[in-house]
N, C-alpha and C. Protein backbone atom coordinates (compact mmCIF):
# COMPACT_ATOMS: atom_id res chain seq x y z
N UNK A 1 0.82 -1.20 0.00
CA UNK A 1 0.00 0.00 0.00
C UNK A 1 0.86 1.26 0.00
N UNK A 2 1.84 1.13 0.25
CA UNK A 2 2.64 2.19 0.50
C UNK A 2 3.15 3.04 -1.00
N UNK A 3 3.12 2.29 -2.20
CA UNK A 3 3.30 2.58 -3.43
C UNK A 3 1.71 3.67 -3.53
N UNK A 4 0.64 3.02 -3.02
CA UNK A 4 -0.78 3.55 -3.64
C UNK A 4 -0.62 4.78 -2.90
N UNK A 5 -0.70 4.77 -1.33
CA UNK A 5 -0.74 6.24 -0.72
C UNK A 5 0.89 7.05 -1.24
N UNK A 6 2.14 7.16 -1.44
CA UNK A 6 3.01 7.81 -2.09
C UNK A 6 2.18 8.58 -3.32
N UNK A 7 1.51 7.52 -4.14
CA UNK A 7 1.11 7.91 -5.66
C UNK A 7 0.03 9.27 -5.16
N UNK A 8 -0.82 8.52 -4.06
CA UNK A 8 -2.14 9.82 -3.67
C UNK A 8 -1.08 10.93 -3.23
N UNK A 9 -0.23 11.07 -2.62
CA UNK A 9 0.26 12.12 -1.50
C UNK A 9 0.64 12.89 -2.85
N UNK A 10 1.80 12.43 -3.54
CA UNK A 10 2.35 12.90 -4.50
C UNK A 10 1.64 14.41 -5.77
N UNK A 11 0.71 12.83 -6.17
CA UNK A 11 0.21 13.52 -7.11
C UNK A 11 -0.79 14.95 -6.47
N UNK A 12 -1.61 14.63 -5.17
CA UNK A 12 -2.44 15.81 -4.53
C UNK A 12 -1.65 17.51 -4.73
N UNK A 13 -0.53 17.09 -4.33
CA UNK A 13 0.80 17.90 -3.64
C UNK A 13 0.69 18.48 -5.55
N UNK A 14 1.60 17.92 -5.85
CA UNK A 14 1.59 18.65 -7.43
C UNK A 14 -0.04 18.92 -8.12
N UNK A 15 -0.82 18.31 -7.94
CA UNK A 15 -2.12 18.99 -8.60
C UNK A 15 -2.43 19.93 -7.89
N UNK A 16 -2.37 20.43 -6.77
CA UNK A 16 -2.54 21.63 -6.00
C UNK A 16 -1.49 22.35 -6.25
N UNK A 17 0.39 22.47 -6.60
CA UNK A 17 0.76 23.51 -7.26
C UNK A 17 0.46 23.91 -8.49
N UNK A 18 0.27 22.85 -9.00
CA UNK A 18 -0.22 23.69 -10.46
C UNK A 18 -1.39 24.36 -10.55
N UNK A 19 -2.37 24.06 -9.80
CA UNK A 19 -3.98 24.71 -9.80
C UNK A 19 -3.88 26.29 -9.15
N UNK A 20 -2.51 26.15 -8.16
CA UNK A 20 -2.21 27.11 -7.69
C UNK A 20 -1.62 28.22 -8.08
N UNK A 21 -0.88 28.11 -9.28
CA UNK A 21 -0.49 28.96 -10.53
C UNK A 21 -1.16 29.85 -10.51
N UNK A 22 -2.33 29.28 -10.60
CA UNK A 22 -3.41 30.43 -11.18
C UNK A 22 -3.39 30.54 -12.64
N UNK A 23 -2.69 29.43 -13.52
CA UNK A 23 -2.63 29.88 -14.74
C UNK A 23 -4.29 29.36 -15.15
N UNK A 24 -4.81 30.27 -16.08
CA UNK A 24 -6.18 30.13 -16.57
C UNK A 24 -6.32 28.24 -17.26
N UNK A 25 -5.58 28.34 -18.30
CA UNK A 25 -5.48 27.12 -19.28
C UNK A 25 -5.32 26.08 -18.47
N UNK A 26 -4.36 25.53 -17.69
CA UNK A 26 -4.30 24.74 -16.48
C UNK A 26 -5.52 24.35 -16.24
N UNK A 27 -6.05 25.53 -14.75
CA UNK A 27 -7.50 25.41 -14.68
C UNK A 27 -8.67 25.09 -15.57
N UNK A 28 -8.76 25.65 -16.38
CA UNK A 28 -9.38 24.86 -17.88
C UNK A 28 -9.31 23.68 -17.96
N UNK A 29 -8.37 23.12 -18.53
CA UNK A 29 -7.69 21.42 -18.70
C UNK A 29 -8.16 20.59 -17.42
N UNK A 30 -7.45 21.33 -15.99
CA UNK A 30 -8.50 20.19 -15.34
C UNK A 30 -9.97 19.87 -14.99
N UNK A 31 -10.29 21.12 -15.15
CA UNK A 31 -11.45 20.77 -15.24
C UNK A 31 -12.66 19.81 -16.37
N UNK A 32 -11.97 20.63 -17.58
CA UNK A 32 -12.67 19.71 -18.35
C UNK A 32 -12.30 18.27 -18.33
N UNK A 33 -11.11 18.00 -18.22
CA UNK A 33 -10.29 16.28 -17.55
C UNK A 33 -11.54 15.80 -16.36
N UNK A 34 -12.23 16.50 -15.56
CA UNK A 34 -12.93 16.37 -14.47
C UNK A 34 -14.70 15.59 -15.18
N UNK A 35 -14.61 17.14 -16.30
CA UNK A 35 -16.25 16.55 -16.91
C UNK A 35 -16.48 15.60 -17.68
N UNK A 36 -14.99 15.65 -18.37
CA UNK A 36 -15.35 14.04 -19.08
C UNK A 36 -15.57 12.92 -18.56
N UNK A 37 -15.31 12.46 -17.29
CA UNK A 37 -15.25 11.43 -16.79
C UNK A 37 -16.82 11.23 -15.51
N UNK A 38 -17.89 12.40 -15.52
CA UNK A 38 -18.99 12.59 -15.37
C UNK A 38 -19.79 11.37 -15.60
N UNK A 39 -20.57 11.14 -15.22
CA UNK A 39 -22.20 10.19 -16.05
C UNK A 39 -22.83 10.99 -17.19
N UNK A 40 -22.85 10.27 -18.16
CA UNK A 40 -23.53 10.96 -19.56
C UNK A 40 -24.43 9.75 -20.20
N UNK A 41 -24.26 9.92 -21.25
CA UNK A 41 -24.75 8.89 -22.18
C UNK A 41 -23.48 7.06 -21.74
N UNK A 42 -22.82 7.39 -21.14
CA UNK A 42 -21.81 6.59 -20.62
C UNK A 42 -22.11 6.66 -19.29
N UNK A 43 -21.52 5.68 -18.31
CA UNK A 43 -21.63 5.59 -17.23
C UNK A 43 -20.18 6.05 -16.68
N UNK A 44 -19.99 6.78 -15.81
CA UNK A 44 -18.80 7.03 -15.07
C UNK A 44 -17.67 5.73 -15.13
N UNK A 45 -18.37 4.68 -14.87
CA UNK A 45 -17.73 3.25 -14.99
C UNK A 45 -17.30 2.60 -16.54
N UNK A 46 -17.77 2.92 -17.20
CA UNK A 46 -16.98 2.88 -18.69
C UNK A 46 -16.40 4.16 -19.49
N UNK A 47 -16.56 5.14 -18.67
CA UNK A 47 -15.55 6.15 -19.15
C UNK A 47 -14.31 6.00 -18.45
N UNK A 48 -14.06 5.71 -17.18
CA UNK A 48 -12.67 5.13 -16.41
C UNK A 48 -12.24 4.32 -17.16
N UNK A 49 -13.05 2.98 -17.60
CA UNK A 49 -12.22 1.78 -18.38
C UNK A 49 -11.69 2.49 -19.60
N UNK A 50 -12.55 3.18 -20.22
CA UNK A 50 -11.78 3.92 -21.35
C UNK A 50 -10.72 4.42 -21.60
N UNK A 51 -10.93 5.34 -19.94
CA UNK A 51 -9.25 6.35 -19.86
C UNK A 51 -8.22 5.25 -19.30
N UNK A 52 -8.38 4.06 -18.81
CA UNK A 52 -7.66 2.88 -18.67
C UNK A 52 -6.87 2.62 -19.91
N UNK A 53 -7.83 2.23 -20.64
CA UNK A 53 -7.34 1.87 -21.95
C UNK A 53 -6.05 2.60 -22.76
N UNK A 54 -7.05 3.54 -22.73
CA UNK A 54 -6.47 4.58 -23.39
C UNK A 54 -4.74 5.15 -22.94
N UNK A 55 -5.05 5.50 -21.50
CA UNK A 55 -3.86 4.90 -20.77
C UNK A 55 -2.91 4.24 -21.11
N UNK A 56 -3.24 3.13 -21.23
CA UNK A 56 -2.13 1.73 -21.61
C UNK A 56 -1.48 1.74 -22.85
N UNK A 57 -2.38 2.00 -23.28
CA UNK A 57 -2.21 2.00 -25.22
C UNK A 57 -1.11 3.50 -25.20
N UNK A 58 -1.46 4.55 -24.49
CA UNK A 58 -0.36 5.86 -24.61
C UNK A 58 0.75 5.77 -23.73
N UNK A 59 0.74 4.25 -22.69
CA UNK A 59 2.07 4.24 -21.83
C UNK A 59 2.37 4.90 -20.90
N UNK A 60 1.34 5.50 -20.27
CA UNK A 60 1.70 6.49 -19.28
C UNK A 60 1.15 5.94 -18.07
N UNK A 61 1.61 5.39 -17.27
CA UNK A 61 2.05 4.50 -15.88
C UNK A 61 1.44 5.47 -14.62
N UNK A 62 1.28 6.87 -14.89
CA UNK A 62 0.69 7.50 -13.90
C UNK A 62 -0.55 7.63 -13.87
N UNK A 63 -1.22 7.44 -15.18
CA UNK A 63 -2.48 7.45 -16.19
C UNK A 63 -3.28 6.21 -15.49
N UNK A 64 -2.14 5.32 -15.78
CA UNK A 64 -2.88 3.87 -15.31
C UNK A 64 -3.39 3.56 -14.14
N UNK A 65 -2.49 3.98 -13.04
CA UNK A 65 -2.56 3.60 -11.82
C UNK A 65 -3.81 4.69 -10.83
N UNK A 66 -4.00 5.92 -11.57
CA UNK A 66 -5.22 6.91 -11.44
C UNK A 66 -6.44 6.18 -12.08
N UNK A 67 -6.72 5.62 -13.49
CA UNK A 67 -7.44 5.02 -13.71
C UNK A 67 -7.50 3.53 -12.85
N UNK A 68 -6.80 2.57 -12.24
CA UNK A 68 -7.41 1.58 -11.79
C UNK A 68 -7.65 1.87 -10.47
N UNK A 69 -7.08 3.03 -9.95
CA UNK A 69 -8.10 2.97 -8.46
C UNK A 69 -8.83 3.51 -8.68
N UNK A 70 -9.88 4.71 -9.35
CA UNK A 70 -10.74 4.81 -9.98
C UNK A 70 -12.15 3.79 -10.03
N UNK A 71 -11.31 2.99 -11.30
CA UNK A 71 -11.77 1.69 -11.51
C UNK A 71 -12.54 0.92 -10.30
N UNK A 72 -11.53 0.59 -9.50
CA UNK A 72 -12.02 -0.16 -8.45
C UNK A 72 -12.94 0.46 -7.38
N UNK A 73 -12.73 1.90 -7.25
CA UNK A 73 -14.01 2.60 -6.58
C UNK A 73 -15.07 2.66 -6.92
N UNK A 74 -15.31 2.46 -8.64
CA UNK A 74 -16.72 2.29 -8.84
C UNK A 74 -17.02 1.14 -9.50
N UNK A 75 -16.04 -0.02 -8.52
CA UNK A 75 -16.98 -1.52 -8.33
C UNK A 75 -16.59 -1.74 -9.82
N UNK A 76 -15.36 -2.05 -10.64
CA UNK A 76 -14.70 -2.70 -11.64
C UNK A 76 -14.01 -3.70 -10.95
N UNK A 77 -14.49 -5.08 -11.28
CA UNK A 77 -13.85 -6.01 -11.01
C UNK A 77 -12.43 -6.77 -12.03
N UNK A 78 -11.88 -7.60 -11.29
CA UNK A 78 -10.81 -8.61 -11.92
C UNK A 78 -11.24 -9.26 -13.15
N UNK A 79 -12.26 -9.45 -13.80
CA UNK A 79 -12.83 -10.01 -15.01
C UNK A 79 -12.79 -9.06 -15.57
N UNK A 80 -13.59 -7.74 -15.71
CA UNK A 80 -13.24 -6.58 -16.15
C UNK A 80 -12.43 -5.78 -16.06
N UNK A 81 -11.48 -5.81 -15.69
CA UNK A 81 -10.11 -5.04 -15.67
C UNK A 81 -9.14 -5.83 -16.69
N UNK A 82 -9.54 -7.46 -16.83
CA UNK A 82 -8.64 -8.30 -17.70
C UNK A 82 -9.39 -7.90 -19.34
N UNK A 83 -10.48 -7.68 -19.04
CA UNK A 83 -11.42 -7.80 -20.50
C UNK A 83 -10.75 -6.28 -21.19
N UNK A 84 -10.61 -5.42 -20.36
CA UNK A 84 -10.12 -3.75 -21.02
C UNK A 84 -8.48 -3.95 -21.12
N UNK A 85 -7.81 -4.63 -20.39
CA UNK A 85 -6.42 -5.00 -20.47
C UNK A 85 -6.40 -5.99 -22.01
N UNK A 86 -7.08 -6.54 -22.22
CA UNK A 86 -6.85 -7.27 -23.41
C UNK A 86 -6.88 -6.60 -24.47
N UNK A 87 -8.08 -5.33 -24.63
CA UNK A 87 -8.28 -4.51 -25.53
C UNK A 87 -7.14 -3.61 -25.73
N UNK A 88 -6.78 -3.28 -24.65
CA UNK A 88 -5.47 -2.08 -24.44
C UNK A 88 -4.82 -2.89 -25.13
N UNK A 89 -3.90 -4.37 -24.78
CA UNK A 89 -3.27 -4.74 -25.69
C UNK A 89 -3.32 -5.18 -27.27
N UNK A 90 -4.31 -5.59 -28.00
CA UNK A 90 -4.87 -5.61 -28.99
C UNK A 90 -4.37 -4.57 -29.88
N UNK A 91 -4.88 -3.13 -29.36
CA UNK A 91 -4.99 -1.80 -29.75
C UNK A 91 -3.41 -1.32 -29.74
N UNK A 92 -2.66 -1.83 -28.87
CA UNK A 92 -1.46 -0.54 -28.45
C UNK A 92 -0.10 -2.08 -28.62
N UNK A 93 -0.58 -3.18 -28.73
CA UNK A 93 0.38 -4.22 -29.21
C UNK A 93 1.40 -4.73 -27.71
N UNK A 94 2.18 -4.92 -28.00
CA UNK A 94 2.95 -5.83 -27.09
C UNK A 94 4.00 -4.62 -26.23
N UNK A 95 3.84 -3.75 -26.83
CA UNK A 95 5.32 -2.83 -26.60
C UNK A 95 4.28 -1.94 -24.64
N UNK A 96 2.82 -2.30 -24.75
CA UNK A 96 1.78 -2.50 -23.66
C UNK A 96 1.89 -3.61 -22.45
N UNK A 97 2.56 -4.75 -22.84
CA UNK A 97 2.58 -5.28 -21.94
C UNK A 97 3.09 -5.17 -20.53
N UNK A 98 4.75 -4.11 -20.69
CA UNK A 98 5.68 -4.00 -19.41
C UNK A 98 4.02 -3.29 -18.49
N UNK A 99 3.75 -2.38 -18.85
CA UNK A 99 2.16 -1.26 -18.57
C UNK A 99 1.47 -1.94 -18.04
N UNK A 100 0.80 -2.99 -18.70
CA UNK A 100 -0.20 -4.22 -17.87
C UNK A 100 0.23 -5.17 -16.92
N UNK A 101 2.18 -5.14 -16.99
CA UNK A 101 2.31 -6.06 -16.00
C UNK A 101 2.44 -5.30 -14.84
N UNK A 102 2.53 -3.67 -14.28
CA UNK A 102 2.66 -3.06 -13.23
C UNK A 102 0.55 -2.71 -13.10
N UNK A 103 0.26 -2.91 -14.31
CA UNK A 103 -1.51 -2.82 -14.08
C UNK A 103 -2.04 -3.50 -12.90
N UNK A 104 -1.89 -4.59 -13.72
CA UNK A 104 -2.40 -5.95 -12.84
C UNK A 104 -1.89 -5.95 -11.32
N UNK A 105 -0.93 -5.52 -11.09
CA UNK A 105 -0.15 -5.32 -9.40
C UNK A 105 -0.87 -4.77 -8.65
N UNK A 106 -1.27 -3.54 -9.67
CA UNK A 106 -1.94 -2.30 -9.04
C UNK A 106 -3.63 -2.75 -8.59
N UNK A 107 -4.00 -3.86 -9.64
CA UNK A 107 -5.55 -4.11 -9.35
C UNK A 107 -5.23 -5.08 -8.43
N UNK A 108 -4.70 -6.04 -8.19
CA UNK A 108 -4.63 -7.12 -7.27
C UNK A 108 -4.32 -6.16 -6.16
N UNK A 109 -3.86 -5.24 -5.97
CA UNK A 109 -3.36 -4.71 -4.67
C UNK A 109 -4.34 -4.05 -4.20
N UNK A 110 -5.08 -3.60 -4.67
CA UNK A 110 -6.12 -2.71 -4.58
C UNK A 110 -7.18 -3.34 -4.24
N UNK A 111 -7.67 -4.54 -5.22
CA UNK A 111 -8.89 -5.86 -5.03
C UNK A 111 -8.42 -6.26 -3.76
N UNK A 112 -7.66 -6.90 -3.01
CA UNK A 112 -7.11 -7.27 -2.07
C UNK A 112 -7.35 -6.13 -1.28
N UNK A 113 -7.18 -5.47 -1.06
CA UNK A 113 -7.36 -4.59 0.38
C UNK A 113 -9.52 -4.43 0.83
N UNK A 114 -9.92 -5.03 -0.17
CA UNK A 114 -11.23 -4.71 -0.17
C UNK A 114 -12.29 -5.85 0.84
């Protein structure tokens, strides 16, 4: 757990200097980063798997690990986390896998504390 709370402390700490800027565009960006991931015509719960995906497929490891606790807060299970991990790889190829193998850590670690 100590990897998951570092990642929360971390990232809080830097999303609050940058918000703190005051730069306009910033503020902009996160917010709209905020509305996309809303209930719409989608459910909050397949727009996370999305930005999961999407995630994996663009390689960004900080992306991922925000999307699967996410994930797991709104009740995404181990069947479904493998079913969007398969797609990620499909889509984004093998050069995805190192990504899914720190994924999967992150969901077992997370499923496990529950």
């Amino acid at each position: 757990m100590a990897f998951m709370d570092e990642f929360d402390r971390y990232r809080a700490e830097m999303n609050e200097k940058l918000l703190g800027s005051g730069h306009l565009g910033i503020k902009r960006f996160f917010a709209l980063d905020t509305q996309a991931y809303e209930d719409g015509a989608l459910g909050k719960k397949t727009k996370e798997l999305m930005g999961l995906v999407a995630s994996t497929v663009l390689r960004c490891d900080d992306c991922i690990t925000y999307h699967v606790k996410r994930c797991v807060q709104l009740g995404v299970n181990r069947d479904e986390f493998l079913d969007a991990f398969n797609v990620a790889l499909v889509v984004g190829g093998s050069i995805t896998i190192p990504h899914l193998r720190r994924a999967i850590e992150r969901v077992d670690e997370l499923l496990g504390q529950q």
